[in-house]
N, C-alpha and C. Protein backbone atom coordinates (compact mmCIF):
# COMPACT_ATOMS: atom_id res chain seq x y z
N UNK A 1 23.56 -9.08 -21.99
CA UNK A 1 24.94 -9.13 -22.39
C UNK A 1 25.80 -8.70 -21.20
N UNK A 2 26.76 -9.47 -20.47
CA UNK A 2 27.85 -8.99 -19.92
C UNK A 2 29.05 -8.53 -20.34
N UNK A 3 29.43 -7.16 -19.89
CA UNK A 3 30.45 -6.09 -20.35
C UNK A 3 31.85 -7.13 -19.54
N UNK A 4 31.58 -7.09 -18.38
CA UNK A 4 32.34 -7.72 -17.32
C UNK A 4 32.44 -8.89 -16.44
N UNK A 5 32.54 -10.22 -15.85
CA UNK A 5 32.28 -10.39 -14.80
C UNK A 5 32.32 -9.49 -14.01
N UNK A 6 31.68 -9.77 -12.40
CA UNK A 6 31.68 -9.37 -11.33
C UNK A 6 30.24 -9.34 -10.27
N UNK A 7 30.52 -8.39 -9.93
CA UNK A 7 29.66 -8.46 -8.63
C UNK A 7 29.16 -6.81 -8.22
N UNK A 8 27.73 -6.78 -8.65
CA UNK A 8 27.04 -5.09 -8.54
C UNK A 8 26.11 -4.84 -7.16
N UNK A 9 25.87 -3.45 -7.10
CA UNK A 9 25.15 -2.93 -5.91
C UNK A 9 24.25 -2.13 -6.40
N UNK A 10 23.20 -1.97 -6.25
CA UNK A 10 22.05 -0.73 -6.53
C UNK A 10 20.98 -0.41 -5.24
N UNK A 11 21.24 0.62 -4.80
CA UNK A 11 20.20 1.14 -3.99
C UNK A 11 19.77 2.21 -4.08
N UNK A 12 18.55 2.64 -3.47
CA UNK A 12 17.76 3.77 -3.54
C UNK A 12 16.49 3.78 -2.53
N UNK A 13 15.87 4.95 -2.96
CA UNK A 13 14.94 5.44 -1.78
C UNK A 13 13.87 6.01 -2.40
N UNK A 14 12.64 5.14 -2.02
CA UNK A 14 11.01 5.71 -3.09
C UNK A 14 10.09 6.04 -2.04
N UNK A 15 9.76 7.01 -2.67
CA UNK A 15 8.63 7.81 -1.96
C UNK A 15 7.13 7.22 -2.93
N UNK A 16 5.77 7.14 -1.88
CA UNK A 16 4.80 7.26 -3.04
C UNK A 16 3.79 7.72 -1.88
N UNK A 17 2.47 7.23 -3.27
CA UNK A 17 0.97 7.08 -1.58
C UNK A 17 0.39 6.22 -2.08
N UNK A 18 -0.71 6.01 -1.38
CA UNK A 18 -1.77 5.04 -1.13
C UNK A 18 -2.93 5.26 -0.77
N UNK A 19 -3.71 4.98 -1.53
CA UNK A 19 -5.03 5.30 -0.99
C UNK A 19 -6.19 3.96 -0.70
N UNK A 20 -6.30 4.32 1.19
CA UNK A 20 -6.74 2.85 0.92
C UNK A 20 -8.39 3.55 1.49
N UNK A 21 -9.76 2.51 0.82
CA UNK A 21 -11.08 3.15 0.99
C UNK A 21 -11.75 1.75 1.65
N UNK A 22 -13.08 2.14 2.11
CA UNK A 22 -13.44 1.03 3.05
C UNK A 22 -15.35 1.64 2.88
N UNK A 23 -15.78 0.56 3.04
CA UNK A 23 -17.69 0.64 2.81
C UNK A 23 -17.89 -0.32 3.43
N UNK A 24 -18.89 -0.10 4.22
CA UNK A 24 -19.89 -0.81 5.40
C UNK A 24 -21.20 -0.50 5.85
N UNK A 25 -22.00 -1.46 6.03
CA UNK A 25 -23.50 -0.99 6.87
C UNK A 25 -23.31 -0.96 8.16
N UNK A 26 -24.15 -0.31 8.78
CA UNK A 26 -24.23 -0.23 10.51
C UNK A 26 -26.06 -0.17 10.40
N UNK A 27 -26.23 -1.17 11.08
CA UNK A 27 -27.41 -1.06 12.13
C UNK A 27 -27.69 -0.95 13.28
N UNK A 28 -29.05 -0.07 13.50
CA UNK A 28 -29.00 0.38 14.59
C UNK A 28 -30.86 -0.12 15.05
N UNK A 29 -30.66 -0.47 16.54
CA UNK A 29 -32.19 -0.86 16.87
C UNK A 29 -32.64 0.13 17.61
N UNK A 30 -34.21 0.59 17.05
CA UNK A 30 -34.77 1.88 17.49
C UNK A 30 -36.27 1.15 18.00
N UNK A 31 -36.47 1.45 19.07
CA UNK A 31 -37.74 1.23 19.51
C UNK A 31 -38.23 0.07 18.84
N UNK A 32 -39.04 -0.32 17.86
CA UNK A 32 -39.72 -1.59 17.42
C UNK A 32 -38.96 -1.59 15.95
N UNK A 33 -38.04 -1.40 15.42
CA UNK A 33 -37.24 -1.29 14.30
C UNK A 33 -36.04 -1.38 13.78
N UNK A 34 -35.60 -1.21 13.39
CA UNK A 34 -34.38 -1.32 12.86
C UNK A 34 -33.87 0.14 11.56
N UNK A 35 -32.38 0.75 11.95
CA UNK A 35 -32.23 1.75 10.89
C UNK A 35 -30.81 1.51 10.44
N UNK A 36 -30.42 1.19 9.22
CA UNK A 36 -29.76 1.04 8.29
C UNK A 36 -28.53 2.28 7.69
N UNK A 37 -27.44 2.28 7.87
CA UNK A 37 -26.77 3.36 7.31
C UNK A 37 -25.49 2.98 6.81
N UNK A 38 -25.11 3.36 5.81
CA UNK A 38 -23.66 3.06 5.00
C UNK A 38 -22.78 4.41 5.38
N UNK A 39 -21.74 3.48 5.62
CA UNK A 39 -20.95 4.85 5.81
C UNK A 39 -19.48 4.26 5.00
N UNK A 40 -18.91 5.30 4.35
CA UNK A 40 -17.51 5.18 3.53
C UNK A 40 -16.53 6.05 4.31
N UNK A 41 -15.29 5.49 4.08
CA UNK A 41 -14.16 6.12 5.05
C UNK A 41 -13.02 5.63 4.19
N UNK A 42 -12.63 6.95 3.75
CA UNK A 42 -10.97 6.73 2.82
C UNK A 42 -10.28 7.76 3.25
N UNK A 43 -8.80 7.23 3.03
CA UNK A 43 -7.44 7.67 3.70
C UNK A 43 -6.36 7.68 2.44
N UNK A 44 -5.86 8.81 2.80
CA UNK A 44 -4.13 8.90 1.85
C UNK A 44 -3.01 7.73 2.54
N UNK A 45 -2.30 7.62 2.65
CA UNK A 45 -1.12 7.02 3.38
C UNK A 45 0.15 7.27 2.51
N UNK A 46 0.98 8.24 3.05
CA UNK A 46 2.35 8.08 2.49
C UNK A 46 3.25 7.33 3.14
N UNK A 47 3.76 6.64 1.75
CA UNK A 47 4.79 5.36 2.17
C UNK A 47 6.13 5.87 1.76
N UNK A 48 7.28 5.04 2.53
CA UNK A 48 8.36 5.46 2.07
C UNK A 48 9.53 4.07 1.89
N UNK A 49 10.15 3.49 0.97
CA UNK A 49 10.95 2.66 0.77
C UNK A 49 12.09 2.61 0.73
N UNK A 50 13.01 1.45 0.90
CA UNK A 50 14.21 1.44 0.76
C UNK A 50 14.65 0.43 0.06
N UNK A 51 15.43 0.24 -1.58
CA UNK A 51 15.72 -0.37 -2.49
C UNK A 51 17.19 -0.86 -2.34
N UNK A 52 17.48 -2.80 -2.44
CA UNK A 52 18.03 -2.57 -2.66
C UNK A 52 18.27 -4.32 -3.62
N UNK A 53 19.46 -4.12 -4.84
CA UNK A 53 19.66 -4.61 -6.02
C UNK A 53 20.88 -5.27 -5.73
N UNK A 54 20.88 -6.74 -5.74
CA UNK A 54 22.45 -7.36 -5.85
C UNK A 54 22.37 -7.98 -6.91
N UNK A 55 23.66 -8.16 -7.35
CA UNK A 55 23.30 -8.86 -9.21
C UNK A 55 24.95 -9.51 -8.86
N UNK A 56 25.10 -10.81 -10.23
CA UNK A 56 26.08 -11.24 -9.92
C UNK A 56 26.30 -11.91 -11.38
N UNK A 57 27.32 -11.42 -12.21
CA UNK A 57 27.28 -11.66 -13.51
C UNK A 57 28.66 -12.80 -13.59
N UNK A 58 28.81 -13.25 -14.70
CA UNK A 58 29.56 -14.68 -15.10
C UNK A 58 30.26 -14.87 -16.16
């Protein structure tokens, strides 16, 4: 429902995090063989945004 025509603005500013995770094998050659190891590696990441809203009513 429009109250009015016109023409609006909305902005703002978001903070959050992120967590991004990661899994992999590594091999390694040992003398007549081969050795196998998984290794996992995860991270926080804080993000930060900037919002913004144009609207245009009729």
């Amino acid at each position: 429902m429009v109250l009015e025509p016109g023409f609006s603005v909305q902005g703002g500013v978001g903070l959050g995090a992120r967590r991004s995770a990661v899994a992999y094998d590594t091999f390694t050659l040992l003398g007549g063989g081969t050795q196998s190891q998984r290794v996992h590696q995860s991270s926080w990441i804080l993000t930060q945004r900037l919002v913004l809203n144009l609207g245009l009513a009729f």
